[in-house]
N, C-alpha and C. Protein backbone atom coordinates (compact mmCIF):
# COMPACT_ATOMS: atom_id res chain seq x y z
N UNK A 1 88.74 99.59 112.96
CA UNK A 1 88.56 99.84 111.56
C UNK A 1 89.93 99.94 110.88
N UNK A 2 90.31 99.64 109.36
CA UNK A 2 91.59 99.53 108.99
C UNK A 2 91.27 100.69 108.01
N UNK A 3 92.50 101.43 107.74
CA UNK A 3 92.79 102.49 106.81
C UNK A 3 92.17 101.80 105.42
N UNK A 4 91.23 102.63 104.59
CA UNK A 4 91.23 102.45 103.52
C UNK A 4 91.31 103.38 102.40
N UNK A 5 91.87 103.53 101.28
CA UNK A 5 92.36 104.17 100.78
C UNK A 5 91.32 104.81 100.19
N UNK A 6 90.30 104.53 99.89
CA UNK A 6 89.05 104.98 99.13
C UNK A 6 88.12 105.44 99.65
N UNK A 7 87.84 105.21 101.04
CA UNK A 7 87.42 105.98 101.91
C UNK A 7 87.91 107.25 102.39
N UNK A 8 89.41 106.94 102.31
CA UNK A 8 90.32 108.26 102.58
C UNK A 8 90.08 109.29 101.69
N UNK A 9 89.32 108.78 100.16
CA UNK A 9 89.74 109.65 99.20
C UNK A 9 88.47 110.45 98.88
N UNK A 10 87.24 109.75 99.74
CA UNK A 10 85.95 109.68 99.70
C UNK A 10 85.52 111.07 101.31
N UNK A 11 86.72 111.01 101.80
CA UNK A 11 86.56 111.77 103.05
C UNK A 11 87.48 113.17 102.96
N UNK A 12 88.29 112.80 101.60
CA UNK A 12 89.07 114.41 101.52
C UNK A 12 88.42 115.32 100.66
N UNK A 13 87.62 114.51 99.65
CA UNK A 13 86.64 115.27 98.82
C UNK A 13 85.13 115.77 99.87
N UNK A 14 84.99 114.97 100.63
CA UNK A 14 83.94 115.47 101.36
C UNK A 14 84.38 116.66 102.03
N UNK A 15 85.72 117.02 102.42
CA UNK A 15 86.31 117.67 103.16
C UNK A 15 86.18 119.34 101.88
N UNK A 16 86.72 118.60 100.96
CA UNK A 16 87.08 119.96 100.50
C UNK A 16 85.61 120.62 99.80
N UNK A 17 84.59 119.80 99.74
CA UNK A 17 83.25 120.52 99.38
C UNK A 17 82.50 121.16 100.47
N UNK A 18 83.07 120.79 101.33
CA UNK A 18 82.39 121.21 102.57
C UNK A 18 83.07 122.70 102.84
N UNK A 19 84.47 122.65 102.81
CA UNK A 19 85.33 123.86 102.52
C UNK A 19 84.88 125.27 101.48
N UNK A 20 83.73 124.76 100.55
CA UNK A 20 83.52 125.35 99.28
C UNK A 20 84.70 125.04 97.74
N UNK A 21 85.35 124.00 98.43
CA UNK A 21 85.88 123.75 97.05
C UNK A 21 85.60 122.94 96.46
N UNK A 22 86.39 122.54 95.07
CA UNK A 22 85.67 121.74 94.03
C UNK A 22 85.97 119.79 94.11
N UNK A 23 85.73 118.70 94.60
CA UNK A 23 85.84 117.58 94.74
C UNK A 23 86.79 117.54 93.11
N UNK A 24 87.89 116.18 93.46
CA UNK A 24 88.94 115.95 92.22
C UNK A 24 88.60 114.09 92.42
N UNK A 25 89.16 114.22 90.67
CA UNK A 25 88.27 112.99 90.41
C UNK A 25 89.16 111.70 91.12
N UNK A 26 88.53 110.48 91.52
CA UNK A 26 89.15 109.54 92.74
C UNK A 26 90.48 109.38 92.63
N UNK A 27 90.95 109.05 91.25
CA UNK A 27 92.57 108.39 91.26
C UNK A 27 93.46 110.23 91.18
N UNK A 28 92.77 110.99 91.24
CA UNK A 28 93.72 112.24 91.63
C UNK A 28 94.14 112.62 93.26
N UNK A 29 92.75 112.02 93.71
CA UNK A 29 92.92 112.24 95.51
C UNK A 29 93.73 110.96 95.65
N UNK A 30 93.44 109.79 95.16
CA UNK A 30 94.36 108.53 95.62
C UNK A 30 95.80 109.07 95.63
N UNK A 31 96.24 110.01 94.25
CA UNK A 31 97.55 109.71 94.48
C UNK A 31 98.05 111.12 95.41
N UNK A 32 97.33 111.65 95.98
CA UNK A 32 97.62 112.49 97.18
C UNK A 32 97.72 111.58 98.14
N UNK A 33 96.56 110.54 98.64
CA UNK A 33 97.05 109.51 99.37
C UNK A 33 98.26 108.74 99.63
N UNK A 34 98.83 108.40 98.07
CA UNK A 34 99.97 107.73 98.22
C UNK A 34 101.24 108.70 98.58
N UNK A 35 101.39 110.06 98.45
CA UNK A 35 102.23 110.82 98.16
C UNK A 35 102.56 110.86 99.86
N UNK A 36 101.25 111.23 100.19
CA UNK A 36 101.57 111.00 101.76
C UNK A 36 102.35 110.29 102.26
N UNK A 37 101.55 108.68 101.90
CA UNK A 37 102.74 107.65 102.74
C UNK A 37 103.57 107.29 101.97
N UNK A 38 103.96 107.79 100.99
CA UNK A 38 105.43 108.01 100.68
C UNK A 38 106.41 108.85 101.85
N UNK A 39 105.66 109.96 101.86
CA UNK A 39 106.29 110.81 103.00
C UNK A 39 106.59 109.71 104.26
N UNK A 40 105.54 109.35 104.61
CA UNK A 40 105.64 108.81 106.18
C UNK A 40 107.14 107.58 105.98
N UNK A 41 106.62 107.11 104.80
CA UNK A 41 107.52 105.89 104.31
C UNK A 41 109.38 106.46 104.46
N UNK A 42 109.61 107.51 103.30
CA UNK A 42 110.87 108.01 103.30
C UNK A 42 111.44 108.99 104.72
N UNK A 43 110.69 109.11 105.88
CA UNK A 43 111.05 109.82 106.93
C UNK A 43 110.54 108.77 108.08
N UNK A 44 110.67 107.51 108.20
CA UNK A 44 110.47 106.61 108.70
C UNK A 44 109.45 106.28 109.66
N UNK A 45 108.58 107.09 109.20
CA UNK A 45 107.15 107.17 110.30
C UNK A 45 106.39 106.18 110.34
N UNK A 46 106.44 104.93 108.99
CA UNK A 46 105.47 103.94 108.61
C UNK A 46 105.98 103.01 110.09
N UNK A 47 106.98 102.98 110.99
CA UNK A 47 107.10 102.00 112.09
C UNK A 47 107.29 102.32 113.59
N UNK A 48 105.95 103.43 112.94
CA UNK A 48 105.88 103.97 114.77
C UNK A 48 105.10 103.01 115.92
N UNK A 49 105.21 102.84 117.05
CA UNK A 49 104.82 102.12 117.62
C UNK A 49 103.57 102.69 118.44
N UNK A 50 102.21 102.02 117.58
CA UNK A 50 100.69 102.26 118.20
C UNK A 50 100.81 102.42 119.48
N UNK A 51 101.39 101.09 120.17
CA UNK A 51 101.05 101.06 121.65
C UNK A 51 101.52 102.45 122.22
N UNK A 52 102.66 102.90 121.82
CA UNK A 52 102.50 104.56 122.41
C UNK A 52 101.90 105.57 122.10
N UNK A 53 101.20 106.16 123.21
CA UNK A 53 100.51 107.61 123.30
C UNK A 53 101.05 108.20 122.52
N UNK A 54 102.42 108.82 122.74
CA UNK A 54 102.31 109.95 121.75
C UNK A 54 102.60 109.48 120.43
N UNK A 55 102.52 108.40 119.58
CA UNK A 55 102.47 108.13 118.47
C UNK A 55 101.22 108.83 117.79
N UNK A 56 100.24 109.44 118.70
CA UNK A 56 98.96 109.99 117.90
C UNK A 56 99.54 111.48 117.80
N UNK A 57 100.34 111.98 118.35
CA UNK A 57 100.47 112.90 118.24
C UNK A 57 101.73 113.96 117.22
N UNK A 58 102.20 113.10 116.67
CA UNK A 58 103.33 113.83 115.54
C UNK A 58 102.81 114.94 114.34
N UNK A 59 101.28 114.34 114.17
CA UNK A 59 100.83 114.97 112.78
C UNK A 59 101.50 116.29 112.90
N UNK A 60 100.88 117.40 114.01
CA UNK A 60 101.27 118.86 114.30
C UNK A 60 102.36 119.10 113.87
N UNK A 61 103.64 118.31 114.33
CA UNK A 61 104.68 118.77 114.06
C UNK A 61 104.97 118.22 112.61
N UNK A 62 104.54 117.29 111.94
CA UNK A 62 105.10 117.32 110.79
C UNK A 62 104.33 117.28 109.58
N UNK A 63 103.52 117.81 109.78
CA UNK A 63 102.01 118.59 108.96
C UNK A 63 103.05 119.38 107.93
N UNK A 64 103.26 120.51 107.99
CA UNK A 64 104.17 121.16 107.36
C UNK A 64 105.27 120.55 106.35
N UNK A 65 105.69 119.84 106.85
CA UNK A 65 106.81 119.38 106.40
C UNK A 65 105.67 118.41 105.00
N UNK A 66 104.70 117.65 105.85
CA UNK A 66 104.09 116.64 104.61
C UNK A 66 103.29 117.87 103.34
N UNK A 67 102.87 118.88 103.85
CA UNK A 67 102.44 119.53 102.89
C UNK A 67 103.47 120.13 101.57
N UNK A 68 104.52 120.55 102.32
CA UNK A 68 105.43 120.96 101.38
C UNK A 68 105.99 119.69 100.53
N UNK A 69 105.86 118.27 101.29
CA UNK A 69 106.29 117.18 100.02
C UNK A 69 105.55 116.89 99.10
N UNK A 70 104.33 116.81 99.75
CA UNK A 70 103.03 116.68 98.26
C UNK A 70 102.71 117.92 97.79
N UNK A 71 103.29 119.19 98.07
CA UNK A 71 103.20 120.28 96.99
C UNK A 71 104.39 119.79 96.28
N UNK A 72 105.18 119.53 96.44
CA UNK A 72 106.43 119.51 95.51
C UNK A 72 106.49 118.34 94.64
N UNK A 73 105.86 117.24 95.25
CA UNK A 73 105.50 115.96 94.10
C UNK A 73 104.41 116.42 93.40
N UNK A 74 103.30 117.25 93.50
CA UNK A 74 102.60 117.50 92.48
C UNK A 74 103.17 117.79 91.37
N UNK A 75 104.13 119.19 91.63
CA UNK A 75 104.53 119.88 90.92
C UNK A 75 105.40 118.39 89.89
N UNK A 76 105.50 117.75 90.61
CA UNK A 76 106.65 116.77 89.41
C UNK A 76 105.68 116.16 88.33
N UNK A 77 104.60 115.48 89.40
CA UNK A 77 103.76 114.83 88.05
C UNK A 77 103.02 115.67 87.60
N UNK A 78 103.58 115.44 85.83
CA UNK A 78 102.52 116.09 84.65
C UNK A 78 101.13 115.87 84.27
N UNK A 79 100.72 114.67 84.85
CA UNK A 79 99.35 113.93 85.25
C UNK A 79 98.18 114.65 86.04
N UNK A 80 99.46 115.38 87.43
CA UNK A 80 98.22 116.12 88.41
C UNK A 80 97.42 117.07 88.24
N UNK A 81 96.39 117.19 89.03
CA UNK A 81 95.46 118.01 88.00
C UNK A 81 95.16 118.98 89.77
N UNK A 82 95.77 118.86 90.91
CA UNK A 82 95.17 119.34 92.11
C UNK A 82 95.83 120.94 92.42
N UNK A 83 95.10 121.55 92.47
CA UNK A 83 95.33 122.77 93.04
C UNK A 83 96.50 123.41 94.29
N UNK A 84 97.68 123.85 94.51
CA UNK A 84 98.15 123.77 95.22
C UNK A 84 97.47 124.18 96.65
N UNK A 85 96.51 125.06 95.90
CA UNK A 85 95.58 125.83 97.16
C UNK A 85 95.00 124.62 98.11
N UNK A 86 94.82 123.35 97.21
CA UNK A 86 94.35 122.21 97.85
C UNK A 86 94.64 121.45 99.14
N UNK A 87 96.18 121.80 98.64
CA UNK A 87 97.06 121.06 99.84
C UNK A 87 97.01 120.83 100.93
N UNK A 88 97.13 121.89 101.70
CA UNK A 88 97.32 121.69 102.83
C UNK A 88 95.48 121.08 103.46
N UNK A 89 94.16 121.30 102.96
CA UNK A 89 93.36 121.31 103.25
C UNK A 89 93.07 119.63 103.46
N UNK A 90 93.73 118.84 101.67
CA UNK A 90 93.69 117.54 101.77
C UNK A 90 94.79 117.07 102.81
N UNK A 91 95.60 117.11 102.91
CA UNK A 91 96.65 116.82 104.26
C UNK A 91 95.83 116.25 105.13
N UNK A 92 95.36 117.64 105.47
CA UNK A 92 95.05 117.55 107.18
C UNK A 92 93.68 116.57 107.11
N UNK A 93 93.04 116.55 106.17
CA UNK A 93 92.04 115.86 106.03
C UNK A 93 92.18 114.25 106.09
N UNK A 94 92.76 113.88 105.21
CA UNK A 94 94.04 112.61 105.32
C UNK A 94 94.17 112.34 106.30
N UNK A 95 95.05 113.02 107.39
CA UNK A 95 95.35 112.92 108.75
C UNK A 95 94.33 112.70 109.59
N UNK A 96 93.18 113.26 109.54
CA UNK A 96 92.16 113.52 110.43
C UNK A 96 91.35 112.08 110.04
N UNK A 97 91.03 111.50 108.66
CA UNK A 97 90.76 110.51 108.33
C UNK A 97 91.86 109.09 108.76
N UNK A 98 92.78 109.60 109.21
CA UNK A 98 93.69 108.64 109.73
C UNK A 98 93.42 108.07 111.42
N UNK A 99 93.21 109.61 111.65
CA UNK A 99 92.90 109.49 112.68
C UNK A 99 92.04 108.69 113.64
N UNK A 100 90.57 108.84 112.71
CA UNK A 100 89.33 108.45 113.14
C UNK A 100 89.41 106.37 112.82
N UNK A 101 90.49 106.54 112.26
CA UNK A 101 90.55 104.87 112.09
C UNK A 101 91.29 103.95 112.53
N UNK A 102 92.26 104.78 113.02
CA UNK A 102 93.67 103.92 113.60
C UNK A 102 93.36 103.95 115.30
């Protein structure tokens, strides 16, 4: 199955209603999506190599680090409308939706 972005965005809102929180409207979760692989992009993660095992395994360690970049790009765009409380919940969700596809 290939990453899709709308599914991703379709699986973080499922995530966070399931959580008890409130679903954000599609192009607000998209650009949590992109913010991400911005991250992966500017810390050179977009050319990790599948064929290795532990390529599945980095999220843990740099979970943290991606949450604090898309808290801090929220904070830039005047557009966003997402809760910081959100964060880390859509992250991992993201990830976990990454997961199940790659």
């Amino acid at each position: 199955m290939e990453f899709d972005d709308f599914k991703a965005a379709e699986f973080i809102n499922n995530r966070l209603t399931e959580a008890g929180r409130a679903a954000y409207p599609i192009d607000q979760v998209l650009n949590v999506v992109d913010m991400i692989w911005d991250f992966y992009e500017e810390n050179g993660l977009c050319d990790l190599d599948l064929s290795d095992d532990a390529a599945d395994e980095p999220d843990e360690d740099i979970e943290p680090d991606m949450i604090d970049y898309v808290t801090r790009m929220l904070r830039k765009d005047k557009s966003a409308i997402i809760d910081p409380a959100d964060v880390p919940l859509m992250v991992r969700a993201e990830v976990d939706y990454e997961d199940s596809v790659l």
